[in-house]
PDB file of N, CA and C in Angstrom:
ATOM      1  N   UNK A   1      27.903  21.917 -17.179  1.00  0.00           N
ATOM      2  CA  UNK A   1      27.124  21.688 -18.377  1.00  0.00           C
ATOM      3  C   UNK A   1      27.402  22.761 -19.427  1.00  0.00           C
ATOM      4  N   UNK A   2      27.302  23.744 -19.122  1.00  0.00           N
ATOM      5  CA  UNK A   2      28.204  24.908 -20.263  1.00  0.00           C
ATOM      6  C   UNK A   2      29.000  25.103 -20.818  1.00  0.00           C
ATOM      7  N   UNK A   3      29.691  24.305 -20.193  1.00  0.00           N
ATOM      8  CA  UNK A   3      31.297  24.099 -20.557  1.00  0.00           C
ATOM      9  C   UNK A   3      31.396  23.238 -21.929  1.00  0.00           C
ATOM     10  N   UNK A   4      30.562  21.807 -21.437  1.00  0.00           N
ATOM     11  CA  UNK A   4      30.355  21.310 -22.773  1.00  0.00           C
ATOM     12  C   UNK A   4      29.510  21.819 -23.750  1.00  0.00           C
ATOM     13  N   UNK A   5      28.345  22.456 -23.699  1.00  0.00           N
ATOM     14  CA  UNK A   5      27.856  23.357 -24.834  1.00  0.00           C
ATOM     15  C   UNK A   5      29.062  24.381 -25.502  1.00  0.00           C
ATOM     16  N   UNK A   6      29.471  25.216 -24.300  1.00  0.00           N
ATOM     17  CA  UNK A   6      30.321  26.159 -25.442  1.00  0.00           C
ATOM     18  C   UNK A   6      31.315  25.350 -26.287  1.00  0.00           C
ATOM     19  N   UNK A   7      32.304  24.002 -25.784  1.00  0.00           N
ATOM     20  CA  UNK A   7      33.125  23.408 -25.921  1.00  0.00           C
ATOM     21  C   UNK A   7      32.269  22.341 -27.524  1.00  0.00           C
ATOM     22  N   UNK A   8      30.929  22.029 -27.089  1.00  0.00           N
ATOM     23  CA  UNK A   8      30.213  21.594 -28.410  1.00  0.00           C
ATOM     24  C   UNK A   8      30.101  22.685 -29.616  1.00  0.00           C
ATOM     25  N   UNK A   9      29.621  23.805 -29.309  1.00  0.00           N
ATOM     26  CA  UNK A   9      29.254  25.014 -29.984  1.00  0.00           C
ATOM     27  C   UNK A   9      30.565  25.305 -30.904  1.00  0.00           C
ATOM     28  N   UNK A  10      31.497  25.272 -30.251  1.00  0.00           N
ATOM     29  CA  UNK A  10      32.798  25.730 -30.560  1.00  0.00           C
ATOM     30  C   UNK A  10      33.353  24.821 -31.638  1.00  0.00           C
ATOM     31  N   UNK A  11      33.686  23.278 -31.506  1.00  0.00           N
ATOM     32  CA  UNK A  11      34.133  22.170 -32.457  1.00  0.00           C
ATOM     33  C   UNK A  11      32.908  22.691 -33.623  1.00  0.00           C
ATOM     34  N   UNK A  12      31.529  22.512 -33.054  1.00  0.00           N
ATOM     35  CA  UNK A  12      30.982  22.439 -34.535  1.00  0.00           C
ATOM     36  C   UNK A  12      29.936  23.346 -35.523  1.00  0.00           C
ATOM     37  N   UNK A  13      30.957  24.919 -34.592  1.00  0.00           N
ATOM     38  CA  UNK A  13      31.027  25.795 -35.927  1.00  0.00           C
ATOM     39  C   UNK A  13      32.086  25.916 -37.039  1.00  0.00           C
ATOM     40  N   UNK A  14      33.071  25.268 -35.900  1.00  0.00           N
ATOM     41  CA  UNK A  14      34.651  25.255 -36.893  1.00  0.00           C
ATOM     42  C   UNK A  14      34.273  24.389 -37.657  1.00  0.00           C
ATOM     43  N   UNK A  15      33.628  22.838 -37.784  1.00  0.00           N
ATOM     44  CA  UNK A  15      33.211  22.255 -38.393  1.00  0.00           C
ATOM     45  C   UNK A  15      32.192  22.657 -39.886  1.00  0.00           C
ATOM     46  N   UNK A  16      31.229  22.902 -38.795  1.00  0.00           N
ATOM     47  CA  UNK A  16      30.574  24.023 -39.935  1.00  0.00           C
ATOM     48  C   UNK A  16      31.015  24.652 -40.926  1.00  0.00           C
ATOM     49  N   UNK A  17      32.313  25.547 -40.250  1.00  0.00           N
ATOM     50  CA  UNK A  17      32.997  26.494 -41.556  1.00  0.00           C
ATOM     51  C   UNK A  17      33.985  25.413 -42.800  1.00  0.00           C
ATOM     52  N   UNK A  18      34.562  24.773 -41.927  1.00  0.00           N
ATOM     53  CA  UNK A  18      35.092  24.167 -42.783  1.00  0.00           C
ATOM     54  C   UNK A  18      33.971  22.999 -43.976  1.00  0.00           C
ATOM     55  N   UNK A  19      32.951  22.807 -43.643  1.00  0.00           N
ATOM     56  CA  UNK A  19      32.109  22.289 -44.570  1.00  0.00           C
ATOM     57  C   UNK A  19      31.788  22.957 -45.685  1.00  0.00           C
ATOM     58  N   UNK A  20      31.954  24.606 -45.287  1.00  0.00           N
ATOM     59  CA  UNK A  20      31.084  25.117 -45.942  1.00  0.00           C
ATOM     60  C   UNK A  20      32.008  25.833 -47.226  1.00  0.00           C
ATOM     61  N   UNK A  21      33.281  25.554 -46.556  1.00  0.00           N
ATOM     62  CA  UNK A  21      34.811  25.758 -47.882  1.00  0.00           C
ATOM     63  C   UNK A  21      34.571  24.211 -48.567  1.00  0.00           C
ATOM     64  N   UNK A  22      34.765  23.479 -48.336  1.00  0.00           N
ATOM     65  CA  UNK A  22      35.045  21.848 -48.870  1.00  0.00           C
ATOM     66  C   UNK A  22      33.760  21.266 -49.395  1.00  0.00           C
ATOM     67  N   UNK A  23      32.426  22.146 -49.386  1.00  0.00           N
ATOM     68  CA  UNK A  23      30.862  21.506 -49.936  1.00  0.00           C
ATOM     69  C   UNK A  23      30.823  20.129 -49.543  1.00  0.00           C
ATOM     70  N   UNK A  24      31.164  19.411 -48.414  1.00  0.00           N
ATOM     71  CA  UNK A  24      31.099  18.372 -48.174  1.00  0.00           C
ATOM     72  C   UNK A  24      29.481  17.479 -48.297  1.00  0.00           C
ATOM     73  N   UNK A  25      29.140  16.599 -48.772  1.00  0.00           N
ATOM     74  CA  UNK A  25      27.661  16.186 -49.253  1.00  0.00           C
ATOM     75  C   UNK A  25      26.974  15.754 -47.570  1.00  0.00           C
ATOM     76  N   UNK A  26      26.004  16.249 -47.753  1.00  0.00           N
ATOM     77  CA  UNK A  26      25.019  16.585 -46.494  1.00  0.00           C
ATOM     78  C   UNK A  26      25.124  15.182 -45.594  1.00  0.00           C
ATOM     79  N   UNK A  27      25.078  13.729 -46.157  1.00  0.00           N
ATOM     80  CA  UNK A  27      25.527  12.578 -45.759  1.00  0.00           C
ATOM     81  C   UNK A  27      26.584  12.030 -44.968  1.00  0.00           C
ATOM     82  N   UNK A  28      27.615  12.876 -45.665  1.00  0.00           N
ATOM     83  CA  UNK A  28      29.163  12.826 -45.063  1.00  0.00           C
ATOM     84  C   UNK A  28      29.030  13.768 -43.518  1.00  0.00           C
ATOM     85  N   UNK A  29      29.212  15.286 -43.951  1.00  0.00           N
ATOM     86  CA  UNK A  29      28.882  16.033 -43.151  1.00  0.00           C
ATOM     87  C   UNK A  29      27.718  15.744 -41.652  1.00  0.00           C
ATOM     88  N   UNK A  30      26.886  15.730 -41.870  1.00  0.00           N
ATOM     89  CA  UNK A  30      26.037  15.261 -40.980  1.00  0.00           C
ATOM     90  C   UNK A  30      26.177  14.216 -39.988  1.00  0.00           C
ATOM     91  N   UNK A  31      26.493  12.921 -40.438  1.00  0.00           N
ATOM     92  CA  UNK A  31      27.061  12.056 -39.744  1.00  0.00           C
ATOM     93  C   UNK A  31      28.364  12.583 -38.446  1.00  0.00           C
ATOM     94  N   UNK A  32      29.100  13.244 -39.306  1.00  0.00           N
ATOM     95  CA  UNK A  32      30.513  13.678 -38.366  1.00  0.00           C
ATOM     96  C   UNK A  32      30.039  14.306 -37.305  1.00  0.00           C
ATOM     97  N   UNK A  33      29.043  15.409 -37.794  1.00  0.00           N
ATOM     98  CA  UNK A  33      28.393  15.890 -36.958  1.00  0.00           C
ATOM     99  C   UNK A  33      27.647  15.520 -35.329  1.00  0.00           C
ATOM    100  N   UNK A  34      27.203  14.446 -35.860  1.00  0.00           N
ATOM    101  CA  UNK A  34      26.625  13.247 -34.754  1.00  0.00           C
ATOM    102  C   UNK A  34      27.625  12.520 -33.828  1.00  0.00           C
ATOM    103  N   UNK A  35      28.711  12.360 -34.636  1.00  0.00           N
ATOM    104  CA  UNK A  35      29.763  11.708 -33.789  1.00  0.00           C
ATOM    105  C   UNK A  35      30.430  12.265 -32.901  1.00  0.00           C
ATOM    106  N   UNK A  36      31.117  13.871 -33.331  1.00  0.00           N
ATOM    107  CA  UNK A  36      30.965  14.971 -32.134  1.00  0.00           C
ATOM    108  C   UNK A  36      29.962  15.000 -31.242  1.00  0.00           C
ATOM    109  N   UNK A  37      28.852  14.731 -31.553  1.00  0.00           N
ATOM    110  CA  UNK A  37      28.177  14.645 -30.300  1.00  0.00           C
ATOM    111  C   UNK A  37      28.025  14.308 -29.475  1.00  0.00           C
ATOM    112  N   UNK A  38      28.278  12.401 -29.600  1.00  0.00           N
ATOM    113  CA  UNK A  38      28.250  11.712 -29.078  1.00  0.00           C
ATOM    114  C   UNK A  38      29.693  11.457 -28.408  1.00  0.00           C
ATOM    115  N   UNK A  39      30.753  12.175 -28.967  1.00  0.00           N
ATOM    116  CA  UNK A  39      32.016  11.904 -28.574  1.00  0.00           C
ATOM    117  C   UNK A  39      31.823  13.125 -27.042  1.00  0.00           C
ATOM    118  N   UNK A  40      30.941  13.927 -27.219  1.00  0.00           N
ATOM    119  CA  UNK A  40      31.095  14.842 -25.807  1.00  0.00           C
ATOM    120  C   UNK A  40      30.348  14.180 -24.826  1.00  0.00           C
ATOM    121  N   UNK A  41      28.951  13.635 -25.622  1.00  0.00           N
ATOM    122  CA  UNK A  41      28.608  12.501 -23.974  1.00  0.00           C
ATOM    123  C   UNK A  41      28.725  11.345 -23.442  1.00  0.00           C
ATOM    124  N   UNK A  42      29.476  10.796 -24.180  1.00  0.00           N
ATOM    125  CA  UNK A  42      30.632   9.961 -23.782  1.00  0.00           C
ATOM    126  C   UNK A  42      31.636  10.773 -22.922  1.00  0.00           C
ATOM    127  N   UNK A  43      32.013  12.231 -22.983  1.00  0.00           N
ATOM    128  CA  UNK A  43      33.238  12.609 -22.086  1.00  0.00           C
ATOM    129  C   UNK A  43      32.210  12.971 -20.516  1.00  0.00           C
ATOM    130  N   UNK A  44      30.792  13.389 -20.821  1.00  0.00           N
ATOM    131  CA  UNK A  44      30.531  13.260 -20.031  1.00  0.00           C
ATOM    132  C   UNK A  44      29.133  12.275 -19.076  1.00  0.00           C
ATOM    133  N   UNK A  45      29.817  11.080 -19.520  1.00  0.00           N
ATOM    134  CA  UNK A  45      29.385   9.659 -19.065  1.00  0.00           C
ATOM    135  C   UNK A  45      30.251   9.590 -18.007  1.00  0.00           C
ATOM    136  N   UNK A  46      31.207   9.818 -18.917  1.00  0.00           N
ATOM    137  CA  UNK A  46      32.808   8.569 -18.314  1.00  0.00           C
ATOM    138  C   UNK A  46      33.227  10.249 -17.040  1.00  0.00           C
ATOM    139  N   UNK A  47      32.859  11.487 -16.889  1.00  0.00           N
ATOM    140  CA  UNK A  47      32.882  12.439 -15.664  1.00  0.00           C
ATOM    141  C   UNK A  47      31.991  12.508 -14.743  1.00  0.00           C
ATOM    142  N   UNK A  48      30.778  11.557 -15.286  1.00  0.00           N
ATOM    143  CA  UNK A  48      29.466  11.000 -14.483  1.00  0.00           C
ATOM    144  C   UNK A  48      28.739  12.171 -14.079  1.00  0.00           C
ATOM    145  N   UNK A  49      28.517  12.714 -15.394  1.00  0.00           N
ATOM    146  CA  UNK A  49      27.532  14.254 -15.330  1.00  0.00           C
ATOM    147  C   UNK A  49      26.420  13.325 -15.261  1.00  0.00           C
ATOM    148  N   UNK A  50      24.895  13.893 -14.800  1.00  0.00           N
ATOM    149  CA  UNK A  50      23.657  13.644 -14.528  1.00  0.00           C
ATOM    150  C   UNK A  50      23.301  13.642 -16.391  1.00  0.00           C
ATOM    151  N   UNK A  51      22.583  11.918 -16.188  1.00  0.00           N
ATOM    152  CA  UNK A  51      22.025  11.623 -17.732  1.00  0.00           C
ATOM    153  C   UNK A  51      20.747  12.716 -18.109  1.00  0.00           C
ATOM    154  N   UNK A  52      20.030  13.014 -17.042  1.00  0.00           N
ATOM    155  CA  UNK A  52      18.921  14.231 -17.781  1.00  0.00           C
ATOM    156  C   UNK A  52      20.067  15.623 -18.040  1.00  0.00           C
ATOM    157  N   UNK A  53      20.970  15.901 -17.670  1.00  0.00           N
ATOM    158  CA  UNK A  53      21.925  17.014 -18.395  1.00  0.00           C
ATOM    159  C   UNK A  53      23.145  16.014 -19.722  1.00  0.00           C
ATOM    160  N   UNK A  54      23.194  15.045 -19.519  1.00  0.00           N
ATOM    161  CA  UNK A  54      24.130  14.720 -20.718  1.00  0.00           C
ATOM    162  C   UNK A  54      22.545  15.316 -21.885  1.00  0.00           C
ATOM    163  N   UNK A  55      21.670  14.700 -21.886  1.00  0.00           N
ATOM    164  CA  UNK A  55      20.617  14.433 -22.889  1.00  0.00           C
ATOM    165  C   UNK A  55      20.030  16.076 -22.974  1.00  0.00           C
ATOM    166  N   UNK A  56      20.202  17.078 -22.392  1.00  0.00           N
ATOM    167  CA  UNK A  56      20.006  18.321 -22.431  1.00  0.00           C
ATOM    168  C   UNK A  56      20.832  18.905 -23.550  1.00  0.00           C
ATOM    169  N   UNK A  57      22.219  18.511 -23.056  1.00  0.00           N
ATOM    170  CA  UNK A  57      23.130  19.179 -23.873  1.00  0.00           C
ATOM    171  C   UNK A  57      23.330  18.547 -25.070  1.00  0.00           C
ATOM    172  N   UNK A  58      23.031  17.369 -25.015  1.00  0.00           N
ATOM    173  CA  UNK A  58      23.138  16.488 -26.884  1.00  0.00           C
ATOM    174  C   UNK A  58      21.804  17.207 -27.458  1.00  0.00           C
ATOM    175  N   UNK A  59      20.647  17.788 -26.824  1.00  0.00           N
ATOM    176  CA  UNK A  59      19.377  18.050 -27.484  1.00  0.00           C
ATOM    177  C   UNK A  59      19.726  19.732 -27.644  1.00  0.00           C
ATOM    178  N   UNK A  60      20.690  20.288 -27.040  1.00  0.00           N
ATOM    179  CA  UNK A  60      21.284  21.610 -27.277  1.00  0.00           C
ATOM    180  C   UNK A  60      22.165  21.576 -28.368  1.00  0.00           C
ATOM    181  N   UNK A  61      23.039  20.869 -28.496  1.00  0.00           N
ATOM    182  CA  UNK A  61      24.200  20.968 -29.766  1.00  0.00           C
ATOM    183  C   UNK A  61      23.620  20.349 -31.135  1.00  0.00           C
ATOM    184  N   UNK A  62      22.502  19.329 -31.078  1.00  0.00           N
ATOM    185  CA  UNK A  62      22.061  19.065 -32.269  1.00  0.00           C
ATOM    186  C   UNK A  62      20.864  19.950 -33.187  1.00  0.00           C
ATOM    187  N   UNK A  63      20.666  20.648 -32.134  1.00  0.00           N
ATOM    188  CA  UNK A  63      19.602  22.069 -32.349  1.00  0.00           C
ATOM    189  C   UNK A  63      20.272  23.454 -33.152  1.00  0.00           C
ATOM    190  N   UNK A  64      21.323  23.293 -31.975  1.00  0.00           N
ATOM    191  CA  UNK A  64      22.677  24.062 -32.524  1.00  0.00           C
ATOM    192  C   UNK A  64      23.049  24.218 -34.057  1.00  0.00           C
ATOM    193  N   UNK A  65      23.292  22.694 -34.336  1.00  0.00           N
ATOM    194  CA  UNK A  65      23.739  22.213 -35.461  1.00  0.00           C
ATOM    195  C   UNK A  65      22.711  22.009 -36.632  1.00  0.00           C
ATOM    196  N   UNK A  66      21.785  22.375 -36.331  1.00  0.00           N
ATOM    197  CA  UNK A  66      20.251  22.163 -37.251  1.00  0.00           C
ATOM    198  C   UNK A  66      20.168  23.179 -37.469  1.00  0.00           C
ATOM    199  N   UNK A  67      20.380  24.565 -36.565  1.00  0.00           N
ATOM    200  CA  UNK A  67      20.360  25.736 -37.137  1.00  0.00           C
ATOM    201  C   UNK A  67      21.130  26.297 -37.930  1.00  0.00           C
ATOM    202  N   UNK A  68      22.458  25.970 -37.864  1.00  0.00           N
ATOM    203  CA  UNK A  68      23.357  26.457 -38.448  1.00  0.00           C
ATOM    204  C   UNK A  68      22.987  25.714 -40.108  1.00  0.00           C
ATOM    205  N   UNK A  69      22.809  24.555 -40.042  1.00  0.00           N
ATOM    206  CA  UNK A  69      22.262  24.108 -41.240  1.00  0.00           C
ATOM    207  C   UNK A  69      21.507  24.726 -42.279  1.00  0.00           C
ATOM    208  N   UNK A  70      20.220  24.630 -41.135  1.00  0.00           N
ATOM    209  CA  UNK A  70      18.975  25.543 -41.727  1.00  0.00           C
ATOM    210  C   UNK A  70      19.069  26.587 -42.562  1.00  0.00           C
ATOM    211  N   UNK A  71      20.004  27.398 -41.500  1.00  0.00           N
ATOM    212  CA  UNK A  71      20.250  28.799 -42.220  1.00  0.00           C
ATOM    213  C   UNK A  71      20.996  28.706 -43.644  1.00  0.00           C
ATOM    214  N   UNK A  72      22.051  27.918 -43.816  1.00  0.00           N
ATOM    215  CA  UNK A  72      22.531  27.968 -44.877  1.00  0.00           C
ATOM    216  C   UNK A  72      21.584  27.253 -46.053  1.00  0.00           C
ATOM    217  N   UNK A  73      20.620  26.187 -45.885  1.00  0.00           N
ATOM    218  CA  UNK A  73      20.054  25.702 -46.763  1.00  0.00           C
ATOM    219  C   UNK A  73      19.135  27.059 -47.219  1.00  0.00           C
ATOM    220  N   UNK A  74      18.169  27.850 -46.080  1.00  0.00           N
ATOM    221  CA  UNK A  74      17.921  29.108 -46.500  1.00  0.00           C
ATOM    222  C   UNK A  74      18.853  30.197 -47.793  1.00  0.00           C
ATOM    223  N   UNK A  75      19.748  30.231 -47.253  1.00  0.00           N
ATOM    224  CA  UNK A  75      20.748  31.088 -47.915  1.00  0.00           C
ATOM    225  C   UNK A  75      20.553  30.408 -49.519  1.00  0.00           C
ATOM    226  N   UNK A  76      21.052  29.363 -49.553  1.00  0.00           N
ATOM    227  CA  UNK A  76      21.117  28.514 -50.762  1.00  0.00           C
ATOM    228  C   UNK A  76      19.593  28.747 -51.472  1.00  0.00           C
ATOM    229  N   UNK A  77      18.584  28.567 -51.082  1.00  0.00           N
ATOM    230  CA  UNK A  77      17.519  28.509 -51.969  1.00  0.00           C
ATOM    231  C   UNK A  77      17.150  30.287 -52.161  1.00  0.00           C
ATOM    232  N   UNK A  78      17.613  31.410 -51.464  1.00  0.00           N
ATOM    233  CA  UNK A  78      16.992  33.028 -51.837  1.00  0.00           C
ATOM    234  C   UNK A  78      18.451  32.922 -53.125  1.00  0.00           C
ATOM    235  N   UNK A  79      19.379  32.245 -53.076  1.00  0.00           N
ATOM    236  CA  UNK A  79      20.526  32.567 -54.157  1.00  0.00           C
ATOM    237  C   UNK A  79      19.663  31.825 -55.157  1.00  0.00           C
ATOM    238  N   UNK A  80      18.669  30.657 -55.163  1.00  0.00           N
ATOM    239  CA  UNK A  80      18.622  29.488 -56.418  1.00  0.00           C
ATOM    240  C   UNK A  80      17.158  30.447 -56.956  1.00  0.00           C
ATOM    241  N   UNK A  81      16.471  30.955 -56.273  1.00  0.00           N
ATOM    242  CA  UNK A  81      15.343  31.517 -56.555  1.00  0.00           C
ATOM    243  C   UNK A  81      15.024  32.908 -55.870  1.00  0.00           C
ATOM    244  N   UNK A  82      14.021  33.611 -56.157  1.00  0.00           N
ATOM    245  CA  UNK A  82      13.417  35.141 -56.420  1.00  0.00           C
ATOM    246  C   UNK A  82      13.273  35.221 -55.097  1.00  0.00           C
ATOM    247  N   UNK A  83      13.509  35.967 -54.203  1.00  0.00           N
ATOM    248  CA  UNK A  83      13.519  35.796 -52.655  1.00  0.00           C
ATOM    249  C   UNK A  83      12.088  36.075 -52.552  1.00  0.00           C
ATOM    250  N   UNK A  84      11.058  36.535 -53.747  1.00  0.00           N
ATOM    251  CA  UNK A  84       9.309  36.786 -53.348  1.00  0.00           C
ATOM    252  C   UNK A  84       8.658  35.203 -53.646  1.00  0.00           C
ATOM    253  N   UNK A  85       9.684  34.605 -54.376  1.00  0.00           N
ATOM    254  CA  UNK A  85       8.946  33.082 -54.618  1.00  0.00           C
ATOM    255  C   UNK A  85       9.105  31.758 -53.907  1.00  0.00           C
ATOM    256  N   UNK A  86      10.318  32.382 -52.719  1.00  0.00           N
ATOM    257  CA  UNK A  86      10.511  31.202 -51.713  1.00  0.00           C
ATOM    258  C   UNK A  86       9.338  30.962 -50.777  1.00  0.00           C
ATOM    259  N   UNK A  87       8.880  29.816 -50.274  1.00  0.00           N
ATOM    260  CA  UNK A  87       7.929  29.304 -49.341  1.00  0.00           C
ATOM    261  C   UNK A  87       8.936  28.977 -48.109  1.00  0.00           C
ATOM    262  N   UNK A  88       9.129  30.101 -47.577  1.00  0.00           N
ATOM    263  CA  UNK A  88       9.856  30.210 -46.690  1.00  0.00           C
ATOM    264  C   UNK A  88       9.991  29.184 -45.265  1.00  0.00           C
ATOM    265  N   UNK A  89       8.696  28.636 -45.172  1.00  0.00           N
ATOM    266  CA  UNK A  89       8.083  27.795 -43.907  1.00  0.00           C
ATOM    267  C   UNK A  89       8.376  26.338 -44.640  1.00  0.00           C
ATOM    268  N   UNK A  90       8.006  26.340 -45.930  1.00  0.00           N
ATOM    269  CA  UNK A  90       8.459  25.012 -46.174  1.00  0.00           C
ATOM    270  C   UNK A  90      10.166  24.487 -46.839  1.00  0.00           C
ATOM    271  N   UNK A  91      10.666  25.614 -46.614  1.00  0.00           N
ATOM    272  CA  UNK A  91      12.382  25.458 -46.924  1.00  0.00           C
ATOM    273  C   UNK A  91      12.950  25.068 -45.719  1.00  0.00           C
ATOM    274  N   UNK A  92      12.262  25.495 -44.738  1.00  0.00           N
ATOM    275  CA  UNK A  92      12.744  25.481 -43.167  1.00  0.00           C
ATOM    276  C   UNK A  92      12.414  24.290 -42.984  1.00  0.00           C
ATOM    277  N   UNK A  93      11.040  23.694 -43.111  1.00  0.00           N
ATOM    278  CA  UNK A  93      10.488  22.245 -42.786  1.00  0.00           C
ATOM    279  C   UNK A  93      11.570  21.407 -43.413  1.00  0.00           C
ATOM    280  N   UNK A  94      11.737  21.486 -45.013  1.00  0.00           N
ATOM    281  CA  UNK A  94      12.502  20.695 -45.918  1.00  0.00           C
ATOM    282  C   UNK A  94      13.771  20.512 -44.985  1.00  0.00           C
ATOM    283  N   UNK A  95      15.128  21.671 -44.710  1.00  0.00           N
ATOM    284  CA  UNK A  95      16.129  21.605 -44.353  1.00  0.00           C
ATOM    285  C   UNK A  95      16.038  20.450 -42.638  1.00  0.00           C
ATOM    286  N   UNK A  96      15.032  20.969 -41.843  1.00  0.00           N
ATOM    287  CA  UNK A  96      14.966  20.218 -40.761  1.00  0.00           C
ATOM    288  C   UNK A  96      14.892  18.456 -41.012  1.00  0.00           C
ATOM    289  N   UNK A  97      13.861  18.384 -42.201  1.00  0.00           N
ATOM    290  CA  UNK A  97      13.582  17.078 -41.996  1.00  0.00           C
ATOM    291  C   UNK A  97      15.413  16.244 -43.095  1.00  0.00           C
ATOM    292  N   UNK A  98      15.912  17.078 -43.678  1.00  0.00           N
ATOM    293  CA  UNK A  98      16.661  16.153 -44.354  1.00  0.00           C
ATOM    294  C   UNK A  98      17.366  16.158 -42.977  1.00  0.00           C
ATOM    295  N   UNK A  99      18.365  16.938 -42.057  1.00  0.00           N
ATOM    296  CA  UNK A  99      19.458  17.189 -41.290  1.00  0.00           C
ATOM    297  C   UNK A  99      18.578  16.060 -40.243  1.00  0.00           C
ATOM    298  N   UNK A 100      17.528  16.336 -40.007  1.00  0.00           N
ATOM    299  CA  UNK A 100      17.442  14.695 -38.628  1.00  0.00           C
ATOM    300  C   UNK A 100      17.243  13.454 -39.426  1.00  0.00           C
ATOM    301  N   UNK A 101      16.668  13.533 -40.803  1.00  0.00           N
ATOM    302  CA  UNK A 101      16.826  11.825 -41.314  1.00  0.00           C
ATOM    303  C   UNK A 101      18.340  11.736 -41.641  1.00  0.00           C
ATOM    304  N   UNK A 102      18.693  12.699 -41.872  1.00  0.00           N
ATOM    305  CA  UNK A 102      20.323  12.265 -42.006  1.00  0.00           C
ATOM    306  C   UNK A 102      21.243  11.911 -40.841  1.00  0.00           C
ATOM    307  N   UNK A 103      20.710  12.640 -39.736  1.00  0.00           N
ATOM    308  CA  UNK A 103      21.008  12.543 -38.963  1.00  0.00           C
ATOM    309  C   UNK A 103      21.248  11.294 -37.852  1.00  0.00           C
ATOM    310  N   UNK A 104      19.325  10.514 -38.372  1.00  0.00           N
ATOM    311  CA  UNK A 104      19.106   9.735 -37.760  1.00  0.00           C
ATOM    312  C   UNK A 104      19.879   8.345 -38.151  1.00  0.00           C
ATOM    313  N   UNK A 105      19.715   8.568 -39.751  1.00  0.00           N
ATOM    314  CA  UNK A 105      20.152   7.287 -41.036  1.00  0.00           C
ATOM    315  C   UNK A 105      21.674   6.888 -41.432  1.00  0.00           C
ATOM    316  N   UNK A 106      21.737   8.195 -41.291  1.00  0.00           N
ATOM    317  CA  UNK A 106      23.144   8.185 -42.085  1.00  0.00           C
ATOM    318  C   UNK A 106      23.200   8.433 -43.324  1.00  0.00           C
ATOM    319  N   UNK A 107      22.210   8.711 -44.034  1.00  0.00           N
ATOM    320  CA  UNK A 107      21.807   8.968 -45.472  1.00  0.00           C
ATOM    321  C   UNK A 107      21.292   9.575 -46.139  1.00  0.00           C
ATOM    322  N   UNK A 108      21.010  10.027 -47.142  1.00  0.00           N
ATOM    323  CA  UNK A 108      19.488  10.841 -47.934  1.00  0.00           C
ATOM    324  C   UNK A 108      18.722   9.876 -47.770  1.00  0.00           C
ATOM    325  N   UNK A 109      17.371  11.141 -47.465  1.00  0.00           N
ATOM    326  CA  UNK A 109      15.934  10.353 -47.604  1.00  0.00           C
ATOM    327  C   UNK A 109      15.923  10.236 -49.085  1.00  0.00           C
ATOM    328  N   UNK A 110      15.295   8.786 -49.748  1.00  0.00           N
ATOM    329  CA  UNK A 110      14.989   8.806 -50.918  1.00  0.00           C
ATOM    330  C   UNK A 110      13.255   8.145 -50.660  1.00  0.00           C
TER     331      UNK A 110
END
């Protein structure tokens, strides 16, 4: 099971970085994101790892990948505004809920 976390961890920070050269729109990005995911438990379906550890490690790499998010949507709003005027709890809420409806949708919430 570690193997595929580090092996998840690994594709989608490189991912990550490269999003974060190319500003790819949160829609695009996100999605790909998901598909790596699903492309590792699919590898381990078809190696007939135990489904309560496939679903461990998809609930590990998409956590993974929410953080890495998070943080940068953070980053982005102390650069857009006064780092004493950010609502710090609700930038965090904001970033979570777009990255799982995007996640979930495929889209912006509108």
């Amino acid at each position: 099971m570690n193997d595929y976390i580090k092996i998840g961890e690994t594709i989608l920070k490189k991912y990550f970085d490269h999003n974060c050269k190319n500003s790819l729109d949160d829609a695009e990005y996100i999605p790909i994101v998901k598909v790596i995911i699903q492309g590792i438990e699919e590898s381990m379906l078809s190696a007939n790892e135990d489904k309560k550890e496939i679903r461990k490690v998809k609930n590990k790499l998409k956590d993974f990948n929410r953080k890495l998010y998070t943080d940068l949507w953070m980053k982005h709003a102390r650069e857009d505004e006064d780092e004493d005027d950010i609502d710090e709890e609700k930038e965090i809420n904001s970033a979570r809920y777009y990255f799982d409806y995007i996640y979930k949708h495929e889209e912006h919430p509108y």
